[in-house]
C-alpha atoms as a PDB file:
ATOM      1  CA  UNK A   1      36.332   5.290 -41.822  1.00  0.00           C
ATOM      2  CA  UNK A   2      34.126   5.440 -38.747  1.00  0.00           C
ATOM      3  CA  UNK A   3      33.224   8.714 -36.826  1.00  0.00           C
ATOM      4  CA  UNK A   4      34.251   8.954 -33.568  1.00  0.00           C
ATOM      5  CA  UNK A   5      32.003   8.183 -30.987  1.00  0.00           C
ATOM      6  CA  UNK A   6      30.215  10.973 -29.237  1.00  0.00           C
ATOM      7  CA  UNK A   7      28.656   9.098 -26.224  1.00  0.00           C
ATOM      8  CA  UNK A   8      25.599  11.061 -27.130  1.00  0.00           C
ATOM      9  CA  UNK A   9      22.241   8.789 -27.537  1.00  0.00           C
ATOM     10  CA  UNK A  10      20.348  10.581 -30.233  1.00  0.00           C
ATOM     11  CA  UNK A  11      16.383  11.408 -28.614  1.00  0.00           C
ATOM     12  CA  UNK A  12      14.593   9.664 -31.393  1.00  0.00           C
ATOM     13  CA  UNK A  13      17.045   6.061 -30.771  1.00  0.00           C
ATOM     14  CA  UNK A  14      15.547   6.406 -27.024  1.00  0.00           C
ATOM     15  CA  UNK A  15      12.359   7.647 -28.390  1.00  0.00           C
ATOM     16  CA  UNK A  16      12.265   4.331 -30.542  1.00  0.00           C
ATOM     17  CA  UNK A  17      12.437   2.338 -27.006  1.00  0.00           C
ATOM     18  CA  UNK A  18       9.911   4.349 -25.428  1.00  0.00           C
ATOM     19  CA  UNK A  19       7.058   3.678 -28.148  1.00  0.00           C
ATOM     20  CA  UNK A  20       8.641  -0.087 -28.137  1.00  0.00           C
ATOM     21  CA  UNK A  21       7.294   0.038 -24.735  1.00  0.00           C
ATOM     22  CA  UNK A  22       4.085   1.826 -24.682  1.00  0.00           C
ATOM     23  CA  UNK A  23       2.691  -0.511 -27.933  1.00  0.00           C
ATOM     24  CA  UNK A  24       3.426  -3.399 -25.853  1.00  0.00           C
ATOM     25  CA  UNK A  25       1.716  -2.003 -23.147  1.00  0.00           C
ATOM     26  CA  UNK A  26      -1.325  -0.922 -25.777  1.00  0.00           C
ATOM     27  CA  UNK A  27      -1.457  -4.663 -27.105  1.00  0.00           C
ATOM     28  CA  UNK A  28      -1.159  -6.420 -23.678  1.00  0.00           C
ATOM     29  CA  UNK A  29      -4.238  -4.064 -22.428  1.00  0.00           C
ATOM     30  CA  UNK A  30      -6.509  -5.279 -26.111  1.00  0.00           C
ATOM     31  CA  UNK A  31      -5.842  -8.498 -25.233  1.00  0.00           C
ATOM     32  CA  UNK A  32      -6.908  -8.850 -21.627  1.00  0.00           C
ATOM     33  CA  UNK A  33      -9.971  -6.731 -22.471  1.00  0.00           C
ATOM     34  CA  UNK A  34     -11.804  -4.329 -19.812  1.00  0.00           C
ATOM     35  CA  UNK A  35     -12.057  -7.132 -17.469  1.00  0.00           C
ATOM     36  CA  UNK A  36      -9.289  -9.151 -17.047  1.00  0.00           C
ATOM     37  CA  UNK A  37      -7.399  -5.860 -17.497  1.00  0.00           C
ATOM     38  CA  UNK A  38      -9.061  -4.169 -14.090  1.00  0.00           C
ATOM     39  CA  UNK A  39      -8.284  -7.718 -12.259  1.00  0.00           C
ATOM     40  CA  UNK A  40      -5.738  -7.895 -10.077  1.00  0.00           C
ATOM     41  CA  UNK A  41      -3.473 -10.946  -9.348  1.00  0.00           C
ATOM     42  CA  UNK A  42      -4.438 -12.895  -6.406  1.00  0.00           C
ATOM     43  CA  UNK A  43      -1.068 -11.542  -4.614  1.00  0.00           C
ATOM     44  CA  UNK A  44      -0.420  -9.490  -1.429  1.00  0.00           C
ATOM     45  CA  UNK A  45      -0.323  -5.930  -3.093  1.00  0.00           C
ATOM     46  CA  UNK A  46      -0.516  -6.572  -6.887  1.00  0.00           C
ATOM     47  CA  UNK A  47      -2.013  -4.063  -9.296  1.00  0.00           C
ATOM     48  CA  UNK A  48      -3.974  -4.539 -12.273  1.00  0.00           C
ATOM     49  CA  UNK A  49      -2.395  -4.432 -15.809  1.00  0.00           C
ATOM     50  CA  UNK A  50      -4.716  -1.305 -16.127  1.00  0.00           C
ATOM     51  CA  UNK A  51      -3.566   0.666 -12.407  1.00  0.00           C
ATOM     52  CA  UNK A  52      -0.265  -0.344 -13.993  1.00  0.00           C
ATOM     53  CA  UNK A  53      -0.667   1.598 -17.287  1.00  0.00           C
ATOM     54  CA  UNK A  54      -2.201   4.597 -15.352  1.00  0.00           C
ATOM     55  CA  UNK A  55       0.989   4.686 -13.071  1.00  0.00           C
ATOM     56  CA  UNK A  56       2.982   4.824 -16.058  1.00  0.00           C
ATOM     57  CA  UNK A  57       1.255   7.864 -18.046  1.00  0.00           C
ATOM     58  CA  UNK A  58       2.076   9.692 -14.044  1.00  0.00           C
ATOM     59  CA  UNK A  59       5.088   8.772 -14.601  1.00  0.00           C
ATOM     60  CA  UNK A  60       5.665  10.287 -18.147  1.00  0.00           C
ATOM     61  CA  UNK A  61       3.474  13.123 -16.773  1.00  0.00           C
ATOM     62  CA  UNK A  62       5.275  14.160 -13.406  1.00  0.00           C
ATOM     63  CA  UNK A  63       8.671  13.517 -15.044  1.00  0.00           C
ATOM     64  CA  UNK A  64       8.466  14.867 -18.517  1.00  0.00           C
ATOM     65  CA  UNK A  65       6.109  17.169 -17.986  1.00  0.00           C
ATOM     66  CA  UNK A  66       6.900  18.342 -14.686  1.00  0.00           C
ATOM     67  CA  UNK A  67      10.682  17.722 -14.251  1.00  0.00           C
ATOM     68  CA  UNK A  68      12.003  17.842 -17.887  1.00  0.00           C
ATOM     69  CA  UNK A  69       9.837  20.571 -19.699  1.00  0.00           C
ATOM     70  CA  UNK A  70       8.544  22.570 -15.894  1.00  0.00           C
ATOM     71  CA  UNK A  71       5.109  22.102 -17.616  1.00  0.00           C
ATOM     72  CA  UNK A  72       2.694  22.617 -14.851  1.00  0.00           C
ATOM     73  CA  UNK A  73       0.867  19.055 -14.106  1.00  0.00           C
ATOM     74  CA  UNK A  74      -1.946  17.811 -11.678  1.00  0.00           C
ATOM     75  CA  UNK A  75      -1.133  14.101 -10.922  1.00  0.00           C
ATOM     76  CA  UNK A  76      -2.905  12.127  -8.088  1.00  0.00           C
ATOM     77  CA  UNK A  77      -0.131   9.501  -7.601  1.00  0.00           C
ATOM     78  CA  UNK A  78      -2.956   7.734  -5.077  1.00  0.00           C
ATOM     79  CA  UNK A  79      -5.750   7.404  -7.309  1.00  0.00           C
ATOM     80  CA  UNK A  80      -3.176   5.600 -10.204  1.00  0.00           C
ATOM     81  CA  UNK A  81      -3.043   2.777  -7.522  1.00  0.00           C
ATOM     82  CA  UNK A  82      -6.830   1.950  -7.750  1.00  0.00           C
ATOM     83  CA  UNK A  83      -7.698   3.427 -11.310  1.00  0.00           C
ATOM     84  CA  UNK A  84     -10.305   1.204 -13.551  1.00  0.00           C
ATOM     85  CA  UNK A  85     -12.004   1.320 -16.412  1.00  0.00           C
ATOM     86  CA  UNK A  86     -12.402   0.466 -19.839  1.00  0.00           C
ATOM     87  CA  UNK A  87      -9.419  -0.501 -22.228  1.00  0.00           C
ATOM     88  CA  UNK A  88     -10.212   1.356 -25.327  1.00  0.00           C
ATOM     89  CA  UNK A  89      -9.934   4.491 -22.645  1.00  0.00           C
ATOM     90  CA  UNK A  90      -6.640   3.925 -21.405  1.00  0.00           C
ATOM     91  CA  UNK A  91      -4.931   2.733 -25.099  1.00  0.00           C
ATOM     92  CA  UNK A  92      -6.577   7.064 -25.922  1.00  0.00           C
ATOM     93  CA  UNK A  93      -4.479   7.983 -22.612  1.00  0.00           C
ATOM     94  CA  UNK A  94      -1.457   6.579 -23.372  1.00  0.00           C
ATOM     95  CA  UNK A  95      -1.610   8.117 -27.102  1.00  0.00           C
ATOM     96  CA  UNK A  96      -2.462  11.193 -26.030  1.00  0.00           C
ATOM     97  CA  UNK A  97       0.623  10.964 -23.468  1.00  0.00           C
ATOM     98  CA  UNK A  98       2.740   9.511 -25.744  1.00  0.00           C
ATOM     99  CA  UNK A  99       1.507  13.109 -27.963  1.00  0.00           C
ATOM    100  CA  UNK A 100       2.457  14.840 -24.860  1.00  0.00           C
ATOM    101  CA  UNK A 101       5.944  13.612 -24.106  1.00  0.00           C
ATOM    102  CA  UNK A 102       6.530  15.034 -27.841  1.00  0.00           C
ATOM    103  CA  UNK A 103       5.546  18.364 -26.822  1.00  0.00           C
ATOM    104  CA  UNK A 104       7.538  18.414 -23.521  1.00  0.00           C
ATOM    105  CA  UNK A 105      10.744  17.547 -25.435  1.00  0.00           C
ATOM    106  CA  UNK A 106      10.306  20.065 -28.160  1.00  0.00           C
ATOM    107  CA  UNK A 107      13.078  22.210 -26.128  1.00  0.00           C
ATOM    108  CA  UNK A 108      15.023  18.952 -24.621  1.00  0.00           C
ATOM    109  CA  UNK A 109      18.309  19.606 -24.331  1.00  0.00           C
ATOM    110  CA  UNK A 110      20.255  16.215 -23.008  1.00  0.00           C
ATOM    111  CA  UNK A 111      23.085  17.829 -21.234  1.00  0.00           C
ATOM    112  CA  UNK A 112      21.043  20.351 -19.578  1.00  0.00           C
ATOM    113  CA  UNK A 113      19.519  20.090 -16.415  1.00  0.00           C
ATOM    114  CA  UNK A 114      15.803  19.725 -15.999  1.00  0.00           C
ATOM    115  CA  UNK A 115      13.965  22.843 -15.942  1.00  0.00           C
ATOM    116  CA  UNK A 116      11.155  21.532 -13.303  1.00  0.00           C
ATOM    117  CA  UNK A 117      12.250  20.994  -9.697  1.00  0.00           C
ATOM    118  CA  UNK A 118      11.447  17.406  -8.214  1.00  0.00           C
ATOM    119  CA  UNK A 119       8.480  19.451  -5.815  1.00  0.00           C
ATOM    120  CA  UNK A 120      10.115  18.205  -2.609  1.00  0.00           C
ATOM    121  CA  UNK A 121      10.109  14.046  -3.590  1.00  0.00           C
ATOM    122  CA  UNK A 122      13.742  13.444  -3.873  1.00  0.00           C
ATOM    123  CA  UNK A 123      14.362  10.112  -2.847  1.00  0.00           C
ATOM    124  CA  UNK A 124      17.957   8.646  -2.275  1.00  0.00           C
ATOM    125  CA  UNK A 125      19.503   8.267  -5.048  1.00  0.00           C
ATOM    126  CA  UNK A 126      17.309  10.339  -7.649  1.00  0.00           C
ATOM    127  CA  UNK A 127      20.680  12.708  -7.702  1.00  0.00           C
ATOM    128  CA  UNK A 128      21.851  10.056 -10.085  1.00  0.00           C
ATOM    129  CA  UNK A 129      19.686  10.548 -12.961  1.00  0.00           C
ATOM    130  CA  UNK A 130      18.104  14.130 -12.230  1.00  0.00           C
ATOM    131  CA  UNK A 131      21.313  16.044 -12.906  1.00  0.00           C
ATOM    132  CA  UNK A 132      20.689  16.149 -16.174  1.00  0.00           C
ATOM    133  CA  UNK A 133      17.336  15.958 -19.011  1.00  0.00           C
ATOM    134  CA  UNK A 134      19.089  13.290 -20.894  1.00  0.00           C
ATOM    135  CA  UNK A 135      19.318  11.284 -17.249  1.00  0.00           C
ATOM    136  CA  UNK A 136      15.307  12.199 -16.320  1.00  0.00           C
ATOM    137  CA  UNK A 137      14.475  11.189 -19.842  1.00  0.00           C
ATOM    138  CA  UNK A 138      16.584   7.483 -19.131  1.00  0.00           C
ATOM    139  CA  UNK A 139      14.246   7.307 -16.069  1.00  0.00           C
ATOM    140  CA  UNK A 140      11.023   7.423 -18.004  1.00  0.00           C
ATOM    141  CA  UNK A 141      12.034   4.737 -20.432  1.00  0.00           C
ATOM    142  CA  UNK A 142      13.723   2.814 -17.475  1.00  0.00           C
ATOM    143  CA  UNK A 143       9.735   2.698 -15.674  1.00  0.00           C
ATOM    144  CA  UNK A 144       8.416   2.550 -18.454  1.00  0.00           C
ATOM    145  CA  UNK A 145      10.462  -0.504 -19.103  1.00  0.00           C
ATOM    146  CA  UNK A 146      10.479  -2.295 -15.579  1.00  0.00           C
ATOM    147  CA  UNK A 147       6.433  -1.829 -15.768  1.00  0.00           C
ATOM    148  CA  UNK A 148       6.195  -3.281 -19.046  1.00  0.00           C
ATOM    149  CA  UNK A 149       7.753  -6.928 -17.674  1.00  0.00           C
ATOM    150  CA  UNK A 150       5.170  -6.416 -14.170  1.00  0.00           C
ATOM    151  CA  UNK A 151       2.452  -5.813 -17.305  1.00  0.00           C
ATOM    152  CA  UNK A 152       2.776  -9.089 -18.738  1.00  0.00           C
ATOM    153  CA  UNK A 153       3.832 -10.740 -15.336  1.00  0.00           C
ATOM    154  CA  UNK A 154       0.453  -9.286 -14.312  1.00  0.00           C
ATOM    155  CA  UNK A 155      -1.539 -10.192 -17.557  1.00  0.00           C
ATOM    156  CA  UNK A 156      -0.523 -13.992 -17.356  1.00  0.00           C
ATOM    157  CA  UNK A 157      -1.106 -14.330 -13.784  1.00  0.00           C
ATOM    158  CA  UNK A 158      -4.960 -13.169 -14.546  1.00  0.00           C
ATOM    159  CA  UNK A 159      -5.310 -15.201 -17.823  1.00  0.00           C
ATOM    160  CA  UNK A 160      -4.532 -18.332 -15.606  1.00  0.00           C
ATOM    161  CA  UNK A 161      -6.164 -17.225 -12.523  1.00  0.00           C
ATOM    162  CA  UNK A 162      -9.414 -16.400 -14.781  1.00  0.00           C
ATOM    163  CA  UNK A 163      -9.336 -18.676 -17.834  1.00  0.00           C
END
């Protein structure tokens, strides 16, 4: 006999998704190396593989940090955009954010809603996912996610571009 389902998505299963993600990320970044890594694809408006790691460690920041846990957070959103620098550096960053996320669910309660406000950057249709932690928490692994396919988008445009 089976139990009935619950339609609740236990933290570590999305957990599991979110570290499926940032390893990916990790290895994609080791294999370009610092330069290929800080290149960006010859494309009107395209980031590098490493501005789009940095973006996503905001995005864990600002959003489980500052919207799930109400963690106070200092995030330049601008300077993600044109952040460089060395691999090795940014594979510690997203460990040590990974390390973070941990902390700011230590309380996470899916059904509740978040205890940080969205500081004024409510967009249309953020209402959708914000209502509750479980929906904020979606929205991490959901950039996380979407970023992870413009990674290796980004990583094989360079590796051809630069052979």
């Amino acid at each position: 006999m089976t139990a009935e389902p619950t339609g609740v998505v236990p933290l570590d299963d999305v957990l599991v998704h979110v570290d499926r993600a940032l390893r990916g990320m990790a290895a994609t970044l080791a294999d370009l190396g610092d330069d290929l890594a800080n290149r960006r694809p010859d494309l009107p408006g395209a980031n590098s593989a490493y501005v789009i790691v940095t973006h996503c460690l905001g995005v864990m920041e600002f959003w489980g940090g500052h919207v799930i846990a109400d963690r106070a957070i200092t995030r330049d959103r601008d300077a993600e955009f044109v952040a460089h620098g060395p691999v090795a550096d940014l594979i510690s960053r997203v460990r040590v954010q990974r390390t973070r996320l941990d902390a700011d669910l230590a309380s996470y309660d899916g059904a509740a809603p978040p205890r940080g406000s969205l500081d004024g950057r409510r967009r249309e249709g953020d209402e959708e996912f914000t209502r509750t932690q479980g929906g904020v928490l979606m929205h991490i692994y959901e950039e996380l996610a979407q970023h992870r396919g413009h990674l290796d988008l980004t990583a094989d445009l360079v590796r051809k571009e630069h052979p």
